[in-house]
C-alpha atoms as a PDB file:
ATOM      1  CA  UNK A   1       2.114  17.772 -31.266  1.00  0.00           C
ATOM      2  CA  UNK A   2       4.656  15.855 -29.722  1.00  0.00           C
ATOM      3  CA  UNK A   3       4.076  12.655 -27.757  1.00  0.00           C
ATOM      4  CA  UNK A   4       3.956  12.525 -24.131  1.00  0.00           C
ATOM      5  CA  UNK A   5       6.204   9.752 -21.976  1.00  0.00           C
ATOM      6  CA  UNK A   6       3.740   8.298 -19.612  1.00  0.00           C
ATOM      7  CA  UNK A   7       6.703   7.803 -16.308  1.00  0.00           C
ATOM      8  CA  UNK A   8       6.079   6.532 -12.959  1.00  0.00           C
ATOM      9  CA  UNK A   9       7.991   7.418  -9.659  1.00  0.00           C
ATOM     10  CA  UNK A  10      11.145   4.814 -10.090  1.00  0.00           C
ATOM     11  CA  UNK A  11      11.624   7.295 -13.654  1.00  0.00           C
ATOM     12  CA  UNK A  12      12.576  10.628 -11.458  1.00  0.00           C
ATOM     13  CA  UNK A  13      16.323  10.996 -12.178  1.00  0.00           C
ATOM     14  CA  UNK A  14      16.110  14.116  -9.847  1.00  0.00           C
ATOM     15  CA  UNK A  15      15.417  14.108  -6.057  1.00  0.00           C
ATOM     16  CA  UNK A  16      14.947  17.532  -5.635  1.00  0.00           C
ATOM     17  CA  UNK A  17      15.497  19.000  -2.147  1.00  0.00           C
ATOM     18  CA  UNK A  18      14.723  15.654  -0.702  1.00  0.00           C
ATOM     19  CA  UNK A  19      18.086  14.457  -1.943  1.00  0.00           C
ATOM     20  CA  UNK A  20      20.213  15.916  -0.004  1.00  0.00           C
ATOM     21  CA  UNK A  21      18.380  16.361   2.602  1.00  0.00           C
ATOM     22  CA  UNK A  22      20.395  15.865   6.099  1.00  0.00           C
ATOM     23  CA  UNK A  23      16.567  15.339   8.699  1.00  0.00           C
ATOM     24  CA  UNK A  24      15.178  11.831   8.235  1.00  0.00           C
ATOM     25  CA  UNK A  25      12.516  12.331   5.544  1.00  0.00           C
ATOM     26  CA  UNK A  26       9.323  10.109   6.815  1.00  0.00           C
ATOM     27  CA  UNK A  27       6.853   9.228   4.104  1.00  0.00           C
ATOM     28  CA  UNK A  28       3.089   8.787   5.496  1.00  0.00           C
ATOM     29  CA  UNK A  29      -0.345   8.510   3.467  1.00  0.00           C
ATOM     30  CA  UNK A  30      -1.958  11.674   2.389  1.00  0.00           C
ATOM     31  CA  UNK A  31      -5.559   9.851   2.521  1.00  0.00           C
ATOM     32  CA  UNK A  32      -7.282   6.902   2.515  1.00  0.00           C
ATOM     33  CA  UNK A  33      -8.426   4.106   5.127  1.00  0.00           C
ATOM     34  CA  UNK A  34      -4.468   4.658   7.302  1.00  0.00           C
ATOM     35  CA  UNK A  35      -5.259   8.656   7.311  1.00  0.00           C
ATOM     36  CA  UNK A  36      -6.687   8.983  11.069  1.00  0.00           C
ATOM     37  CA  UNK A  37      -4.206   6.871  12.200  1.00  0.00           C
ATOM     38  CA  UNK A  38      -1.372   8.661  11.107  1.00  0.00           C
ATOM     39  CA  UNK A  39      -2.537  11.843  12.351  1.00  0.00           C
ATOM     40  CA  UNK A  40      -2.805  11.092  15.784  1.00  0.00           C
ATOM     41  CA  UNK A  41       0.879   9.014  15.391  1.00  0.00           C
ATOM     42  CA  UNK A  42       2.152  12.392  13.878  1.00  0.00           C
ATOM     43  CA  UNK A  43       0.522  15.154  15.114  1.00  0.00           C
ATOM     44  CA  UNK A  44       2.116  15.403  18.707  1.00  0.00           C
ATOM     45  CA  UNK A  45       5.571  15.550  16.991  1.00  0.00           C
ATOM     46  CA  UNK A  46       4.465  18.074  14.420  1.00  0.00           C
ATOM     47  CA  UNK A  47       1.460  19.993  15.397  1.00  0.00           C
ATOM     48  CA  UNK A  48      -0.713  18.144  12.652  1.00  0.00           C
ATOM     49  CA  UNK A  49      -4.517  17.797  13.272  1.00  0.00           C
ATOM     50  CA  UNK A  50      -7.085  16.261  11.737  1.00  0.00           C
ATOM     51  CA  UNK A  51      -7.945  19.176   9.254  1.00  0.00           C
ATOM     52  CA  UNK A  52      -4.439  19.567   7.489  1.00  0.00           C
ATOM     53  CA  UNK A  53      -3.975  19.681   4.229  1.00  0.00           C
ATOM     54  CA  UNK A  54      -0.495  20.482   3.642  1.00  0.00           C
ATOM     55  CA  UNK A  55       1.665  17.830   2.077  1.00  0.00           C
ATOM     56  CA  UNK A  56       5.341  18.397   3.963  1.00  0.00           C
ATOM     57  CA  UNK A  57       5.371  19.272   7.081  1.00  0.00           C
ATOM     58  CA  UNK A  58       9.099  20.115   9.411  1.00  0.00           C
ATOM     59  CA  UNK A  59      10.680  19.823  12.362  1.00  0.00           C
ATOM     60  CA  UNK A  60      14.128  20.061  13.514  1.00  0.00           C
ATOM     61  CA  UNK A  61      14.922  16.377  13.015  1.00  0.00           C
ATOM     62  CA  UNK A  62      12.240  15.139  10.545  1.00  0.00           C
ATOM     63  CA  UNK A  63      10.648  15.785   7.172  1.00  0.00           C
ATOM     64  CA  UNK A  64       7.414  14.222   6.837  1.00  0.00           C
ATOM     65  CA  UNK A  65       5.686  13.976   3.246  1.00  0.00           C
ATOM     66  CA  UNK A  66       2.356  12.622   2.743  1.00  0.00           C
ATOM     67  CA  UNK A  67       1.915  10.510  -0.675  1.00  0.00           C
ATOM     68  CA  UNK A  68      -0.470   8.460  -2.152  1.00  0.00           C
ATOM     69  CA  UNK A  69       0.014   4.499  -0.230  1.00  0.00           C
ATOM     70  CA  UNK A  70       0.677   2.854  -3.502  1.00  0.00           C
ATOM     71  CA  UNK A  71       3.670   5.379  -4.196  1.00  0.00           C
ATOM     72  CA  UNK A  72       5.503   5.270  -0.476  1.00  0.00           C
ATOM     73  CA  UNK A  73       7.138   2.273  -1.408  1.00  0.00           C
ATOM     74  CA  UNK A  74       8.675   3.772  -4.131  1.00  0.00           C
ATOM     75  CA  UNK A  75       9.509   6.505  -2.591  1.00  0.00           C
ATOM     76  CA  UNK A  76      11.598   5.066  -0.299  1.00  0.00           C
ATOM     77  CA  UNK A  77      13.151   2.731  -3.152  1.00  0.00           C
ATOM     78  CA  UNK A  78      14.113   5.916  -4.745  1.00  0.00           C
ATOM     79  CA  UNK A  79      16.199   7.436  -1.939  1.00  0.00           C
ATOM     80  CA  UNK A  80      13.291  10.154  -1.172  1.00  0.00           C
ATOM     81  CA  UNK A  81      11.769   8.989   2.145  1.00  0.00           C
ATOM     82  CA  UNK A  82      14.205   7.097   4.903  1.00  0.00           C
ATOM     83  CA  UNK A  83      11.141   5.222   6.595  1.00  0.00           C
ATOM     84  CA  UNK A  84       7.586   4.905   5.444  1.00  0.00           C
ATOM     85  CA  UNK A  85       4.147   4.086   7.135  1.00  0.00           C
ATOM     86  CA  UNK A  86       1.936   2.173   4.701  1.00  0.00           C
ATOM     87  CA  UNK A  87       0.095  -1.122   4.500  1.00  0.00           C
ATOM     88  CA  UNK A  88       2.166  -4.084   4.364  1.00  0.00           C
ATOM     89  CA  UNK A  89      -0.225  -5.040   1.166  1.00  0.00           C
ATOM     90  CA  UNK A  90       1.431  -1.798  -0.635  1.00  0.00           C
ATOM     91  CA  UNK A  91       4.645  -2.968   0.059  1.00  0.00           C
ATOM     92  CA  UNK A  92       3.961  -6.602  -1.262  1.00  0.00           C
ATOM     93  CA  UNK A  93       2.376  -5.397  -4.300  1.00  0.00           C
ATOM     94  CA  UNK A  94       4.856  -3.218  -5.697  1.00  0.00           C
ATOM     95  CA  UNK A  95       7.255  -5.802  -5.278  1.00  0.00           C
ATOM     96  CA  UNK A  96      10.079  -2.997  -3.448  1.00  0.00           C
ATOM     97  CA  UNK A  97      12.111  -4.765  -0.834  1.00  0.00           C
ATOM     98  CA  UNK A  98      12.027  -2.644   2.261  1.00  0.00           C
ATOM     99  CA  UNK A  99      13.190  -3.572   5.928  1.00  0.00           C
ATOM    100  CA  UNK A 100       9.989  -3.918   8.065  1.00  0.00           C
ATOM    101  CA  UNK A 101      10.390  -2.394  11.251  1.00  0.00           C
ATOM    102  CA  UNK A 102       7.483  -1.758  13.487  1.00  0.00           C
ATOM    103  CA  UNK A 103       3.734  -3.325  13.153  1.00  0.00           C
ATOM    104  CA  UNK A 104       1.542  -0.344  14.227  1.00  0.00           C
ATOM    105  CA  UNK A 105      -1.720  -2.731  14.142  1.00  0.00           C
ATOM    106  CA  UNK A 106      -3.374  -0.015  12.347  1.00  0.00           C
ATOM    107  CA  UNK A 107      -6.134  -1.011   9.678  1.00  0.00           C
ATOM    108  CA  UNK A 108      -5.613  -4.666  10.251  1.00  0.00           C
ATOM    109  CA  UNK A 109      -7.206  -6.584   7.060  1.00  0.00           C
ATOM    110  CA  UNK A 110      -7.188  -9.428   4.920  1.00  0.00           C
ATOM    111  CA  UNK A 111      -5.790  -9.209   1.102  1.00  0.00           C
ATOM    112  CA  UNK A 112      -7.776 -12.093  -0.589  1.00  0.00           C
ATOM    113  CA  UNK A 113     -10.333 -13.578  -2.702  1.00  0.00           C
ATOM    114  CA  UNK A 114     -13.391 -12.271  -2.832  1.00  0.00           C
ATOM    115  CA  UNK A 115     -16.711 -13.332  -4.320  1.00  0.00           C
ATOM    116  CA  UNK A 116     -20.373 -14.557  -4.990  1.00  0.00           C
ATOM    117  CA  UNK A 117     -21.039 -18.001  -2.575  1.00  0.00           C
ATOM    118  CA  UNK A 118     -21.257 -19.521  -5.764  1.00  0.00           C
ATOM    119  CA  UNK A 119     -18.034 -19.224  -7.124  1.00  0.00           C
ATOM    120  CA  UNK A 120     -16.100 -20.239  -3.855  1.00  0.00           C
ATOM    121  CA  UNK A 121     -14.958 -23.520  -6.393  1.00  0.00           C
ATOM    122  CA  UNK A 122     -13.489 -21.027  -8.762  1.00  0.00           C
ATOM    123  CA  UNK A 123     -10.605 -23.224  -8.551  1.00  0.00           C
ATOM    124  CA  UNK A 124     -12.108 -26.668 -10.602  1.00  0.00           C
ATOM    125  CA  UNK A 125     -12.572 -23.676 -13.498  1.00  0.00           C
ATOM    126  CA  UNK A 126     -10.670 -24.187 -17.070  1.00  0.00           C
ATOM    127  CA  UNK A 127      -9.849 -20.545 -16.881  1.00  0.00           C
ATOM    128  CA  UNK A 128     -10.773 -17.361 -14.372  1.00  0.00           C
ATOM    129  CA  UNK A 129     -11.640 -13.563 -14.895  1.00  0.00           C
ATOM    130  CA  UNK A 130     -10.177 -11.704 -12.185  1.00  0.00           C
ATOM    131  CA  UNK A 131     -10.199  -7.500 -11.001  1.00  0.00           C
ATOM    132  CA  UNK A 132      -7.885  -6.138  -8.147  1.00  0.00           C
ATOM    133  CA  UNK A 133      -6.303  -3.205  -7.716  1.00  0.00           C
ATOM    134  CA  UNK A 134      -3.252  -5.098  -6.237  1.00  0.00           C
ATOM    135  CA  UNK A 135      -1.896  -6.544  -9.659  1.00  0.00           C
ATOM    136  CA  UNK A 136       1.435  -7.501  -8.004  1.00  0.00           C
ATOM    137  CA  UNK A 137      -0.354  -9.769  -5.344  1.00  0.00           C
ATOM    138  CA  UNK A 138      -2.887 -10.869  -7.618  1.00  0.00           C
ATOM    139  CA  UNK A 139      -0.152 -12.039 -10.419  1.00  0.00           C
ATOM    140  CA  UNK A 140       2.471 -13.515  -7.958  1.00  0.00           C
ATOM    141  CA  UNK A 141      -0.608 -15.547  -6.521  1.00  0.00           C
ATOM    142  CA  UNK A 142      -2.396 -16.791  -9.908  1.00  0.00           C
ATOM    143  CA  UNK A 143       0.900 -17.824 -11.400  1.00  0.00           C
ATOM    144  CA  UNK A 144       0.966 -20.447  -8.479  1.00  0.00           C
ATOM    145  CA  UNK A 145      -2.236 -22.004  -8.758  1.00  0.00           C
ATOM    146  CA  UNK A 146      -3.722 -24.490 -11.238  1.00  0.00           C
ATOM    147  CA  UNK A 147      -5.607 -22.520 -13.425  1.00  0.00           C
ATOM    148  CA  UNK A 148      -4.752 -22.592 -16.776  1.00  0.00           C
ATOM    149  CA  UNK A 149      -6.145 -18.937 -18.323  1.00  0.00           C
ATOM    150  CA  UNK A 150      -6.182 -16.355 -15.802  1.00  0.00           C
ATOM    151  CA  UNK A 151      -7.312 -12.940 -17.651  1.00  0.00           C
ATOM    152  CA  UNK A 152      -6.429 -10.316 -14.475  1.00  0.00           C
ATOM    153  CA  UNK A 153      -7.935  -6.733 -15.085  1.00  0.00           C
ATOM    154  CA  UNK A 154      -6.445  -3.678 -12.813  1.00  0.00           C
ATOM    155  CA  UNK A 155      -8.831  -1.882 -11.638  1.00  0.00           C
ATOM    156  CA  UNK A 156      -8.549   1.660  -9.794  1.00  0.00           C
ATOM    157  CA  UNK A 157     -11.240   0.999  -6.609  1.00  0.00           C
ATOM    158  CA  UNK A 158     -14.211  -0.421  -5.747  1.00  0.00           C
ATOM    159  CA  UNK A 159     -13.545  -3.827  -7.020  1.00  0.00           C
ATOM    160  CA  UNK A 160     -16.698  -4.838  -5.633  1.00  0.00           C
ATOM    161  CA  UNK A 161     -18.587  -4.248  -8.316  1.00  0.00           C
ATOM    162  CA  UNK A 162     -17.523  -6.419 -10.940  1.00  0.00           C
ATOM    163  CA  UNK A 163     -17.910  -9.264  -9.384  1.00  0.00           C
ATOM    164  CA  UNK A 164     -21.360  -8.042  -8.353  1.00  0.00           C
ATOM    165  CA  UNK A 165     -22.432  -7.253 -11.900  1.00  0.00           C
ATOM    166  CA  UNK A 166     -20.671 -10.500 -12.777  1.00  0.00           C
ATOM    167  CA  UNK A 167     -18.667  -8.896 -14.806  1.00  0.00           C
ATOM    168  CA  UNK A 168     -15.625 -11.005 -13.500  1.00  0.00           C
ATOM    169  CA  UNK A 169     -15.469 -14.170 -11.821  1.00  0.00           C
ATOM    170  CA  UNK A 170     -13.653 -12.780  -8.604  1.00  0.00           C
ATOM    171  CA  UNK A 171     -11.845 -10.070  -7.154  1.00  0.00           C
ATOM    172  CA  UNK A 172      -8.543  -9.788  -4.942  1.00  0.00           C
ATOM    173  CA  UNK A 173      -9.670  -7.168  -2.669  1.00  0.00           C
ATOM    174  CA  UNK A 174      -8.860  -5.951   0.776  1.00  0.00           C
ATOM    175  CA  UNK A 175     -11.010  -7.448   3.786  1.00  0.00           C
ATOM    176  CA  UNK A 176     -12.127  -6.123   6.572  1.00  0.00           C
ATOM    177  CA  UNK A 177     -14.857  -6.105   8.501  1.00  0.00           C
ATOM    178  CA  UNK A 178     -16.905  -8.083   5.790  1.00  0.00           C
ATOM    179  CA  UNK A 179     -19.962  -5.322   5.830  1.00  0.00           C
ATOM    180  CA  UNK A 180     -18.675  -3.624   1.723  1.00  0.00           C
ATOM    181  CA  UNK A 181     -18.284  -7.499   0.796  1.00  0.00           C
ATOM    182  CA  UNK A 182     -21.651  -8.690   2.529  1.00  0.00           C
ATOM    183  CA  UNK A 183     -23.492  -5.546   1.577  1.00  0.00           C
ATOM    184  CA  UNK A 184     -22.697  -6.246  -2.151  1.00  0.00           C
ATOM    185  CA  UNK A 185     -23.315  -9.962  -2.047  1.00  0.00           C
ATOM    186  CA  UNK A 186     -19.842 -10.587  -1.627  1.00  0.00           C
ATOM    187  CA  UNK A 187     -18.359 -12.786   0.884  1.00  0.00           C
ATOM    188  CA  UNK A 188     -13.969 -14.020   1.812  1.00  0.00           C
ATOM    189  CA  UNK A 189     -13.570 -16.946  -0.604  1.00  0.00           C
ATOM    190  CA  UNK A 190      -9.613 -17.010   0.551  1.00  0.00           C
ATOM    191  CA  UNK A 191      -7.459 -15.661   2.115  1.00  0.00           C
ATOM    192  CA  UNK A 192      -3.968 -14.552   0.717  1.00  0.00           C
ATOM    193  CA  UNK A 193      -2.059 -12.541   3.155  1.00  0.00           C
ATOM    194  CA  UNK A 194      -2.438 -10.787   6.459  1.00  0.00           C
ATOM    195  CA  UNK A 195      -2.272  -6.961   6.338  1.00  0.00           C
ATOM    196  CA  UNK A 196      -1.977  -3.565   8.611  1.00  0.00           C
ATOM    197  CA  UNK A 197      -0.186  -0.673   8.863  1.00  0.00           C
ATOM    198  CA  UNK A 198       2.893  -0.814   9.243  1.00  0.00           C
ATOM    199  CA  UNK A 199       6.858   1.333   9.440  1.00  0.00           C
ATOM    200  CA  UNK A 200       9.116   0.353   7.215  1.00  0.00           C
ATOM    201  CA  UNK A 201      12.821   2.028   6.583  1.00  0.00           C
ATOM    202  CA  UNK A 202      14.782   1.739   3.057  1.00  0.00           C
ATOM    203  CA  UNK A 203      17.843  -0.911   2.372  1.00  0.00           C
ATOM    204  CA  UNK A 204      20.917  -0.594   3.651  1.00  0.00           C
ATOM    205  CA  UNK A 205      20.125   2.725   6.385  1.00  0.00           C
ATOM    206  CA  UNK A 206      22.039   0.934   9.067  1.00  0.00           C
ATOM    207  CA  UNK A 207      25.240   1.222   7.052  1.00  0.00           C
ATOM    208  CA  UNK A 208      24.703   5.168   6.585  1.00  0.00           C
ATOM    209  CA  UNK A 209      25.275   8.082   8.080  1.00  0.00           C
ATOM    210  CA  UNK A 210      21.704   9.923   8.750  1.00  0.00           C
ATOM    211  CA  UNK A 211      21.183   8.185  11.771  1.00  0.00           C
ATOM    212  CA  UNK A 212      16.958   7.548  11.763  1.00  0.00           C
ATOM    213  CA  UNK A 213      16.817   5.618  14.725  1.00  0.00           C
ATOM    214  CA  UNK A 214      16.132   8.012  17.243  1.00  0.00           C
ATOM    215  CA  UNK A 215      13.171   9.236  15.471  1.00  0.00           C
ATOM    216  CA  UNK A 216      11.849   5.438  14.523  1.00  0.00           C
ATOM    217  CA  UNK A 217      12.269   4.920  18.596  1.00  0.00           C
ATOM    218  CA  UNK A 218      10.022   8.598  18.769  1.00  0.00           C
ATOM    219  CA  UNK A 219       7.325   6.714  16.719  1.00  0.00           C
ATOM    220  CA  UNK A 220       7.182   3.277  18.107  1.00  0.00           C
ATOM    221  CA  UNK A 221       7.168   4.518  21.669  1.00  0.00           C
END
């Protein structure tokens, strides 16, 4: 049995269709808390409702594909979406540098540390157990502070429940309205960075020829 290569979207050597492709290609999230919001943003220009399930969706202009948040970054790293709308903690996460251009408001939150009461002095500890599922933010923030061992364990959702169960000292989580936090004994210990939904567009599109900013005016408008 041979071994399988375990690749992530920066690994695609071929673009497919999307390569080549002469419409602005507009990368959106295919579900989670920005979902509702991007419907009604995209559904007058494409006849999208609330229902869909499709994945690309055409016009004569634009080429929308719906991904999972945490990959739309990448996606537009890669060359295979001209502007994105994701959260602005995706984008700092992955660490891609994209051009920001519009804050939609959508989804506004807080990205930060989140806890028991008790542990709100988790800095005066020798060392700190930590789950997030934003290891980028979590590791570009712990690497600044004063705490000798950090142990940071990636975790796939509901980060909530570790630190419940005490089965870490914190979380970096996303913030809200407080009620998952408060509901689970949690409350904000810190506060890292702002967050919402927001358009970016990929390096250097002002210096090519697809022209996108007709359609980015269609969306912001």
């Amino acid at each position: 049995m041979e071994m399988l290569t375990k690749c992530t979207v920066e690994d695609f050597h071929h673009l497919g269709k999307l390569e080549k492709e002469t419409r602005v290609v507009f990368g959106v999230p295919n579900s989670g808390r920005l979902l509702a919001e991007v419907v009604t943003l995209i559904g007058p220009l494409l006849d999208v409702n609330s229902e869909h399930r499709g994945l690309l969706f055409e016009s004569e202009d634009m080429v929308v594909i719906c991904a999972r948040s945490y990959d739309l970054p990448k996606l537009a790293e890669r060359g295979m979406a001209d502007i994105i709308l994701t959260g602005y903690d995706y984008v700092v996460d992955s660490g891609v540098e994209l051009e920001e251009i519009y804050d939609t408001g959508f989804q506004q939150c807080t990205i930060g540390i989140v806890g028991v009461k008790e542990k709100e002095r988790w800095r005066q500890n020798k060392s700190i157990s930590v789950a997030t599922q934003y290891p980028g933010i979590a590791c570009r923030f712990f690497e600044n502070q004063d705490v000798p061992n950090c142990s940071l364990f990636e975790v796939s959702g509901a980060a909530e429940l570790y630190a419940q169960a005490n089965i870490v000292d914190i979380i970096v989580d996303a913030y809200m309205t407080g009620e998952t936090a408060k509901a689970n004994g949690l409350c904000l210990l810190e506060p890292i960075l702002k967050s919402s939904g927001r358009i970016f567009a990929r390096p250097g599109w002002r210096q090519e020829d697809k022209d996108i900013g007709p359609v980015i005016m269609r969306l912001i408008s």
